[in-house]
C-alpha atoms as a PDB file:
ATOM      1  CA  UNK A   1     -59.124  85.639 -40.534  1.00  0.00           C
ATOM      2  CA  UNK A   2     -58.373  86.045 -44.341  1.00  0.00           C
ATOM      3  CA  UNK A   3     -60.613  87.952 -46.400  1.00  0.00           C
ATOM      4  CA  UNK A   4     -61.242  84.819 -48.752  1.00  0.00           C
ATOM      5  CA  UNK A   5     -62.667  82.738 -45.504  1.00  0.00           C
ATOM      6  CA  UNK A   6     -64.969  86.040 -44.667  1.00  0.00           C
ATOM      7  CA  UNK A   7     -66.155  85.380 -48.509  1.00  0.00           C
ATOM      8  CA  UNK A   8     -67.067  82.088 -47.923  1.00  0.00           C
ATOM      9  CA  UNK A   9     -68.528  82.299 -44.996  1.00  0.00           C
ATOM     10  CA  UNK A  10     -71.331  85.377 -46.725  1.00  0.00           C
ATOM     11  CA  UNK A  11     -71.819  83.260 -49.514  1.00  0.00           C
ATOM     12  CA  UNK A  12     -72.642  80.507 -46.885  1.00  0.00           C
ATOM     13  CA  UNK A  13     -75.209  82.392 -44.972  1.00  0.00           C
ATOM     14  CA  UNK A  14     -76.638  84.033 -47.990  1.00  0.00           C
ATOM     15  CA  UNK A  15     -77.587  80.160 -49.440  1.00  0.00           C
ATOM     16  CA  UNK A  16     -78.760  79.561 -46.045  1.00  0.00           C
ATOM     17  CA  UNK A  17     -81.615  81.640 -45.843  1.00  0.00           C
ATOM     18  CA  UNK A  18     -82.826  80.888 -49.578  1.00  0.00           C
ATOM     19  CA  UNK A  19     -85.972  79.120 -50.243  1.00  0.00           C
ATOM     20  CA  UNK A  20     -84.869  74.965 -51.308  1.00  0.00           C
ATOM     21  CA  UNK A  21     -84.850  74.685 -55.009  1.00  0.00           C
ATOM     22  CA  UNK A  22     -85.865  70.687 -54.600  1.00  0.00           C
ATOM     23  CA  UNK A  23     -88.807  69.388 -54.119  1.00  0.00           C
ATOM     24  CA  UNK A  24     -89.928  66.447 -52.469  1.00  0.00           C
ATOM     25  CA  UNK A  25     -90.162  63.999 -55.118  1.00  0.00           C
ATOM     26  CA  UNK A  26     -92.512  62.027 -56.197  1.00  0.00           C
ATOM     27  CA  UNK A  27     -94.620  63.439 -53.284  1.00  0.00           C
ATOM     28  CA  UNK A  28     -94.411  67.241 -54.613  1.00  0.00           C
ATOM     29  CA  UNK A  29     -93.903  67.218 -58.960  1.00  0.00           C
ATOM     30  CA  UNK A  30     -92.221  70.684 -60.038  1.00  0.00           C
ATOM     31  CA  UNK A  31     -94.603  72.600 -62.789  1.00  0.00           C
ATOM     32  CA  UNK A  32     -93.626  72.191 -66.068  1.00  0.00           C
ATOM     33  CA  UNK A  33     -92.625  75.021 -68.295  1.00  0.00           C
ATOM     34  CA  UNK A  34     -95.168  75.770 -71.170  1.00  0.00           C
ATOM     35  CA  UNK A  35     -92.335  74.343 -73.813  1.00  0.00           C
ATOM     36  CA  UNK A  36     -91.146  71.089 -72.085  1.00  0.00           C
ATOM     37  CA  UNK A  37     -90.862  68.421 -74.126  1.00  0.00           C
ATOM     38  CA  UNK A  38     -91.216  64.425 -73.025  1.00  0.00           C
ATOM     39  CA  UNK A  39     -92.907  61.599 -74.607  1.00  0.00           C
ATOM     40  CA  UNK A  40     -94.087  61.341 -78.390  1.00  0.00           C
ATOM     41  CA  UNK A  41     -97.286  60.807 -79.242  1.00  0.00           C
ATOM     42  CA  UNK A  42     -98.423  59.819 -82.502  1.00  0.00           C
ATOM     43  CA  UNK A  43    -102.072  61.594 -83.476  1.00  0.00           C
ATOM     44  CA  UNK A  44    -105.167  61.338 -86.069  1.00  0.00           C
ATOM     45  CA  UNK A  45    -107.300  63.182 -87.891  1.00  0.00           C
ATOM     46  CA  UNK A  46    -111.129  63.765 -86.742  1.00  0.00           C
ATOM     47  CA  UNK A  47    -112.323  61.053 -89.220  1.00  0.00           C
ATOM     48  CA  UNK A  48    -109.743  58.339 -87.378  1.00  0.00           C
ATOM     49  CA  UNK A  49    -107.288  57.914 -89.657  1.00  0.00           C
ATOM     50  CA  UNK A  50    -103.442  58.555 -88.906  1.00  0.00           C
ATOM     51  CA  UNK A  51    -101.616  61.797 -90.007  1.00  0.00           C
ATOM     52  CA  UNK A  52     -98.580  59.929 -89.951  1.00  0.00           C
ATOM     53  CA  UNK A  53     -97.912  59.642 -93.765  1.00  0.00           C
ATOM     54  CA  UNK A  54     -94.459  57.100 -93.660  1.00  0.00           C
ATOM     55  CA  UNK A  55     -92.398  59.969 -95.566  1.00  0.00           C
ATOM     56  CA  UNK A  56     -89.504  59.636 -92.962  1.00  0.00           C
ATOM     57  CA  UNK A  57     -88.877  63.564 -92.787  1.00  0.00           C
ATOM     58  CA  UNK A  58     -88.986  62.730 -88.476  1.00  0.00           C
ATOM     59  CA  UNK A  59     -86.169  59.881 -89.032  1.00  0.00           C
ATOM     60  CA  UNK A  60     -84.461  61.921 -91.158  1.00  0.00           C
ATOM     61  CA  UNK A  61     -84.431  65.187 -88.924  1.00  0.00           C
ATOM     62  CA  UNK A  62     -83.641  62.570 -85.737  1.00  0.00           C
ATOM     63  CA  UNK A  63     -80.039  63.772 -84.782  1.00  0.00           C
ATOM     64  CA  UNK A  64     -79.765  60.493 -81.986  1.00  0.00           C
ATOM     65  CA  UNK A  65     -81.289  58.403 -85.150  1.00  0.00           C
ATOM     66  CA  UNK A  66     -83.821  57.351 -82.495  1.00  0.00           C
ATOM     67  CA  UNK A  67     -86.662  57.194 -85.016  1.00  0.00           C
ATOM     68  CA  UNK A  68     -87.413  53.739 -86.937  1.00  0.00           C
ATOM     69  CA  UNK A  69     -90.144  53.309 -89.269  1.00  0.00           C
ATOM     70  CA  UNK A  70     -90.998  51.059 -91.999  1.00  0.00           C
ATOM     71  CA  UNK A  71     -93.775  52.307 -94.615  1.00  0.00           C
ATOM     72  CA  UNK A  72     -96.431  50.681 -96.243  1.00  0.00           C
ATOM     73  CA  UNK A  73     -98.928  51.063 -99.407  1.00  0.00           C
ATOM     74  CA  UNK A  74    -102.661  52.543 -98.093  1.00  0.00           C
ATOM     75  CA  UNK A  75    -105.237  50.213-100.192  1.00  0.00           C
ATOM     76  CA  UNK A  76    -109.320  51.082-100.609  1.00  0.00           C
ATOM     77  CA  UNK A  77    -110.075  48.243 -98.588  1.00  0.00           C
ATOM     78  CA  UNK A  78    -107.614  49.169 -95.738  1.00  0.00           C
ATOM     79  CA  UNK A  79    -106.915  52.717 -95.985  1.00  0.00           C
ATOM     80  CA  UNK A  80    -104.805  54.148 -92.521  1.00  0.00           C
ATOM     81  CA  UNK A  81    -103.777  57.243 -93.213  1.00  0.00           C
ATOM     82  CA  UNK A  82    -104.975  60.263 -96.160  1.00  0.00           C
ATOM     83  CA  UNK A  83    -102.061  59.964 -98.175  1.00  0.00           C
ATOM     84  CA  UNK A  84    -100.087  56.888-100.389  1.00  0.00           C
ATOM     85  CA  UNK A  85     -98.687  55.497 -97.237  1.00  0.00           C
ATOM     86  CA  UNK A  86     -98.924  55.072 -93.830  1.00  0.00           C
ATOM     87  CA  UNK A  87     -96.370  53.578 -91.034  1.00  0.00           C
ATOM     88  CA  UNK A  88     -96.726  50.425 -90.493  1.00  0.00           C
ATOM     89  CA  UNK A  89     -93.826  50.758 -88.061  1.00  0.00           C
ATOM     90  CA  UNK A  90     -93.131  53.306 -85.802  1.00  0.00           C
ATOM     91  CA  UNK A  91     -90.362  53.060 -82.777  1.00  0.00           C
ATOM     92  CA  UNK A  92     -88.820  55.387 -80.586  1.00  0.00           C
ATOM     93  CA  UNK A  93     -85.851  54.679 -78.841  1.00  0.00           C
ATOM     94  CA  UNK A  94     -86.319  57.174 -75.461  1.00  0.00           C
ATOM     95  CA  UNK A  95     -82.465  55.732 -74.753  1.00  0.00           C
ATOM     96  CA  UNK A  96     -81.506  57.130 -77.773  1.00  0.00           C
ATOM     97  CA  UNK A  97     -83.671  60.208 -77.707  1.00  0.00           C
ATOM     98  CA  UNK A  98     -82.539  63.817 -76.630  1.00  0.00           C
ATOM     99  CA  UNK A  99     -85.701  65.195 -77.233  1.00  0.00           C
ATOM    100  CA  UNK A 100     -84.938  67.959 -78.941  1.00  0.00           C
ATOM    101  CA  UNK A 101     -88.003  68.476 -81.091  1.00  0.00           C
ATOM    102  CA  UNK A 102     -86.784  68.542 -84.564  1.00  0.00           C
ATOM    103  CA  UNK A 103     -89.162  65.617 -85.502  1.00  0.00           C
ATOM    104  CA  UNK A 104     -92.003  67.705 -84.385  1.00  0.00           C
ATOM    105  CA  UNK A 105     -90.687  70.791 -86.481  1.00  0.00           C
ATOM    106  CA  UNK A 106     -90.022  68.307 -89.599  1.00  0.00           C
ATOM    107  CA  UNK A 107     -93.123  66.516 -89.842  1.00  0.00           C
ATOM    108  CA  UNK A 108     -95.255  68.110 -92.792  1.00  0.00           C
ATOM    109  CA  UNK A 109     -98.850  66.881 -91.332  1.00  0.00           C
ATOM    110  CA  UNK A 110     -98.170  67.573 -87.650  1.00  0.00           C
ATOM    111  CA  UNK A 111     -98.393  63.711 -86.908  1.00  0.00           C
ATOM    112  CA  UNK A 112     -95.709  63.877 -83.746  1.00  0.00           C
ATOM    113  CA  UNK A 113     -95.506  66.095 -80.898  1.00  0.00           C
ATOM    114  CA  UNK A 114     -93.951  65.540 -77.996  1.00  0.00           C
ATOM    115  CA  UNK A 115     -95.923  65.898 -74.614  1.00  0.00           C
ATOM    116  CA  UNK A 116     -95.593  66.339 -71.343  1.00  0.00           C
ATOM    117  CA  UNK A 117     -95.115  62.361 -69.784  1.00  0.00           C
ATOM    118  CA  UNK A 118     -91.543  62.406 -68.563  1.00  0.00           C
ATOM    119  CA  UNK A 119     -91.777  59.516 -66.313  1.00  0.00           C
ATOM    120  CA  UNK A 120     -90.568  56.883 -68.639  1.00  0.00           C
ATOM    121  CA  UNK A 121     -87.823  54.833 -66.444  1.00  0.00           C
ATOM    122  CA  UNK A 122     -87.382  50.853 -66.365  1.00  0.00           C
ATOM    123  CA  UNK A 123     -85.021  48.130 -65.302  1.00  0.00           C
ATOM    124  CA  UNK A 124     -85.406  46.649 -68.867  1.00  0.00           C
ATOM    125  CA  UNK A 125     -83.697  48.614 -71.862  1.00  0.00           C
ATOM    126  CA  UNK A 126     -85.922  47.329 -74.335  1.00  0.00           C
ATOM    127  CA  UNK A 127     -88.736  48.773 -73.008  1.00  0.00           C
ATOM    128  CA  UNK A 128     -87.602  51.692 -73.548  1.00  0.00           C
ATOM    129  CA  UNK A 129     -88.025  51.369 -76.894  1.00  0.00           C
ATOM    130  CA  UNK A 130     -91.715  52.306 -77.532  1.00  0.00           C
ATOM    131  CA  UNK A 131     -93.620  50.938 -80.401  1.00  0.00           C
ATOM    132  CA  UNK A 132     -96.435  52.265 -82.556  1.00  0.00           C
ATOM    133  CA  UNK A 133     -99.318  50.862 -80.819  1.00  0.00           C
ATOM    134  CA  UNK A 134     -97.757  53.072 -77.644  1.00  0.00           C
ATOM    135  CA  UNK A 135     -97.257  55.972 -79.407  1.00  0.00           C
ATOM    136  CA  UNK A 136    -100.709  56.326 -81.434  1.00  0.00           C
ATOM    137  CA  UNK A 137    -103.745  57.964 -79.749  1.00  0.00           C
ATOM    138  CA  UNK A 138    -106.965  55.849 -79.133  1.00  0.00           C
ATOM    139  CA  UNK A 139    -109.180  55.034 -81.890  1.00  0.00           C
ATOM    140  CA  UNK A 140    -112.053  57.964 -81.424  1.00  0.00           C
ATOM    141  CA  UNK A 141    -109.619  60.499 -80.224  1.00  0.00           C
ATOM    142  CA  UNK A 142    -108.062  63.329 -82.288  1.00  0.00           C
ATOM    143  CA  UNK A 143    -105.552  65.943 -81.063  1.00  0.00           C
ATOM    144  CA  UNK A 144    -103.234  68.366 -82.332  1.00  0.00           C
ATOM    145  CA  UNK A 145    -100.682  68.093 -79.064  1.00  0.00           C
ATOM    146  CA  UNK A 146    -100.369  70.301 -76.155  1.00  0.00           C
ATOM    147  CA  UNK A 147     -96.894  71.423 -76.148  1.00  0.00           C
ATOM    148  CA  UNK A 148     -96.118  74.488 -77.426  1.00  0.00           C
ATOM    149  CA  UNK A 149     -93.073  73.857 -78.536  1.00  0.00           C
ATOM    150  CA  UNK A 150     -92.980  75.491 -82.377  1.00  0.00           C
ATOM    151  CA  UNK A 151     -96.029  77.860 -81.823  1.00  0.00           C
ATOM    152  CA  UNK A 152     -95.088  81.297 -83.347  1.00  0.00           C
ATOM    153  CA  UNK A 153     -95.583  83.693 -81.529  1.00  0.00           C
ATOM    154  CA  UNK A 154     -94.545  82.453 -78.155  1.00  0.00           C
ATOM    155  CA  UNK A 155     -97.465  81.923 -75.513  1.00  0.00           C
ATOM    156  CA  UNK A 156     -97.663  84.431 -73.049  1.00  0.00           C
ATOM    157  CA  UNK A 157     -96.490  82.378 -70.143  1.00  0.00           C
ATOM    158  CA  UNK A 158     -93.300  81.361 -72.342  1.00  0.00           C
ATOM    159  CA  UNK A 159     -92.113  84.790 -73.525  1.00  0.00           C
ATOM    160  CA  UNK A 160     -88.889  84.452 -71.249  1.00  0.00           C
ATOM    161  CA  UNK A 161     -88.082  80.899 -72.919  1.00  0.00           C
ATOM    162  CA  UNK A 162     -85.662  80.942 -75.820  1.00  0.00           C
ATOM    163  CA  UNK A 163     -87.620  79.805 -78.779  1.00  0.00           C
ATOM    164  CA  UNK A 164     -86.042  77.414 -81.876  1.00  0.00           C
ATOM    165  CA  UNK A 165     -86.400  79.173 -85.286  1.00  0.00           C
ATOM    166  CA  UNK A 166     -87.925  76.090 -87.158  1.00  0.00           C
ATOM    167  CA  UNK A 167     -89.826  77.732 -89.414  1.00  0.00           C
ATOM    168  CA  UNK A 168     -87.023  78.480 -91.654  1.00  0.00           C
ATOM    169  CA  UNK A 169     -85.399  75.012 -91.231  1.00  0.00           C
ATOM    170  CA  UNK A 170     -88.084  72.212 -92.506  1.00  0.00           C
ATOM    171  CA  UNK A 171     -90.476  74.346 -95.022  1.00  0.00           C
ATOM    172  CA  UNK A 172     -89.437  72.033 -97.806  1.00  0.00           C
ATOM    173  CA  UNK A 173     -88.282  74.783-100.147  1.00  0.00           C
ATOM    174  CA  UNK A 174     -85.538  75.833 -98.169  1.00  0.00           C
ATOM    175  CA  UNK A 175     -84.338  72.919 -96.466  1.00  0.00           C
ATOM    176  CA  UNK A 176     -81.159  70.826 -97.101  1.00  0.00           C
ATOM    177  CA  UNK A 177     -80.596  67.131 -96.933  1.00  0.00           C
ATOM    178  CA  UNK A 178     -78.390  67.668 -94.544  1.00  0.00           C
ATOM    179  CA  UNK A 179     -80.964  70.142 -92.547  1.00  0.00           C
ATOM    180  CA  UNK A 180     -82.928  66.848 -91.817  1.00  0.00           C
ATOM    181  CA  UNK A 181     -80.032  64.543 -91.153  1.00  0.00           C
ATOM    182  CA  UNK A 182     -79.554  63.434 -94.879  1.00  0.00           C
ATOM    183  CA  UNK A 183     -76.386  65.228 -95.863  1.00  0.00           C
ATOM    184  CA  UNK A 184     -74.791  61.794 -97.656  1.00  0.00           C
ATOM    185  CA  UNK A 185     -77.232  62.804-100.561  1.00  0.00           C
ATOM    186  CA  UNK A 186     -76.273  64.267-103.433  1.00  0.00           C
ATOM    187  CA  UNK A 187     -76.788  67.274-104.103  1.00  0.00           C
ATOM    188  CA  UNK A 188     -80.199  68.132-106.349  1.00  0.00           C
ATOM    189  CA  UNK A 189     -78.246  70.506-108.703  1.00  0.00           C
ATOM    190  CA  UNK A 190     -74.123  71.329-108.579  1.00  0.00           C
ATOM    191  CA  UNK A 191     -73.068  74.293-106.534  1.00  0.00           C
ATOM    192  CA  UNK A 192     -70.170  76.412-108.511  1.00  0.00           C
ATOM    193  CA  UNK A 193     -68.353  78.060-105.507  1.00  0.00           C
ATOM    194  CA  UNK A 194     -66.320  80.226-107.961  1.00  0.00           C
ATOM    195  CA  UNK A 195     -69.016  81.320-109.404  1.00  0.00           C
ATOM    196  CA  UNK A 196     -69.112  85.192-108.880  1.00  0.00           C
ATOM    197  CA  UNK A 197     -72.884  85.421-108.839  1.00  0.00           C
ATOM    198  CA  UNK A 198     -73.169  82.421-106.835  1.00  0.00           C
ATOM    199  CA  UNK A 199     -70.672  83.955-104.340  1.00  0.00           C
ATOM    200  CA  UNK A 200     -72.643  87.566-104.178  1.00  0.00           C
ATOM    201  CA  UNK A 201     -75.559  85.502-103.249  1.00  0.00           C
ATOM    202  CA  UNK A 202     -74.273  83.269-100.374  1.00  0.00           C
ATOM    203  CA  UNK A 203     -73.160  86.755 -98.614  1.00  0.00           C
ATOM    204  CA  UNK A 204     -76.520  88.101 -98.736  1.00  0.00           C
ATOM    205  CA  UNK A 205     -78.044  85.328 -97.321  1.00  0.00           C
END
């Protein structure tokens, strides 16, 4: 008997004694890990109105360009969210999706997070695509989101998890266009690569 067949054979009996990594599904649901990330949800402030603000940063930071929104004016008599606008339209596409976070992380008012609902299959694609009214939280109910996906430092029970450095990517003053997905915009002032000081800089960065 070769010594490659002995090989096999120990790595079969090893496997064999092992505790299953499946679970009976849907009967038995695994625990999810303190930074999972599933469905969006849309949130408000205490006094009801929507933190979403229409400013697009989520759309822009979408890498699957799953995020469609069309903005609209905020008026005294119908006032929706604290600032100029408000979205009056608000999809997801969760076909599109690879829920990566980065609308969470670009989102100046903390209007998305993404939660832990993961059971979001259908036979039809287009309902897939959820819409605003499935996305916002109740009228009389105002949270900030469970996942701790961004929080800095890392909960306890998520020290082993690798955790995404956003904090340095969306702040406004030091992000790009093309940071948040917008990189066919001109520039805001012209970069002189042969620039000597310019050059000293980049390589300290």
């Amino acid at each position: 008997m070769s010594m490659e067949i002995l090989k096999g054979m120990a790595t079969t009996l090893k496997n064999m004694v092992r505790k299953p990594t499946t679970v009976s599904y849907p009967e038995v649901e695994r625990e999810l890990p303190a930074r999972f990330r599933g469905r969006h949800v849309l949130h408000r402030y205490e006094n009801g109105l929507e933190r979403c603000v229409g400013c697009y940063l989520c759309a822009g930071a979408c890498p699957a360009d799953a995020i469609y929104i069309e903005a609209a004016e905020n008026t005294e008599e119908q006032r929706v969210s604290p600032g100029e606008r408000y979205a009056r339209v608000f999809d997801v596409n969760m076909l599109r999706c690879i829920f990566c976070g980065y609308c969470q992380a670009a989102c100046p008012t903390g209007a998305i997070t993404l939660e832990k609902e993961y059971k979001l299959a259908s036979y039809y694609p287009e309902d897939m695509i959820y819409h605003k009214e499935q996305l916002l939280e109740p009228v009389g109910q105002s949270t900030i989101g469970s996942a701790a996906v961004w929080a800095d430092p890392a909960p306890p029970e998520a020290e082993e998890q690798p955790v995404p450095q956003a904090n340095l990517v969306f702040d406004g003053a030091q992000a790009s266009a093309a940071a948040v997905g917008m990189g066919n915009l001109k520039a805001e002032r012209p970069v002189l690569l042969e620039d000597e000081e310019q050059d000293a800089d980049r390589r300290t960065l």
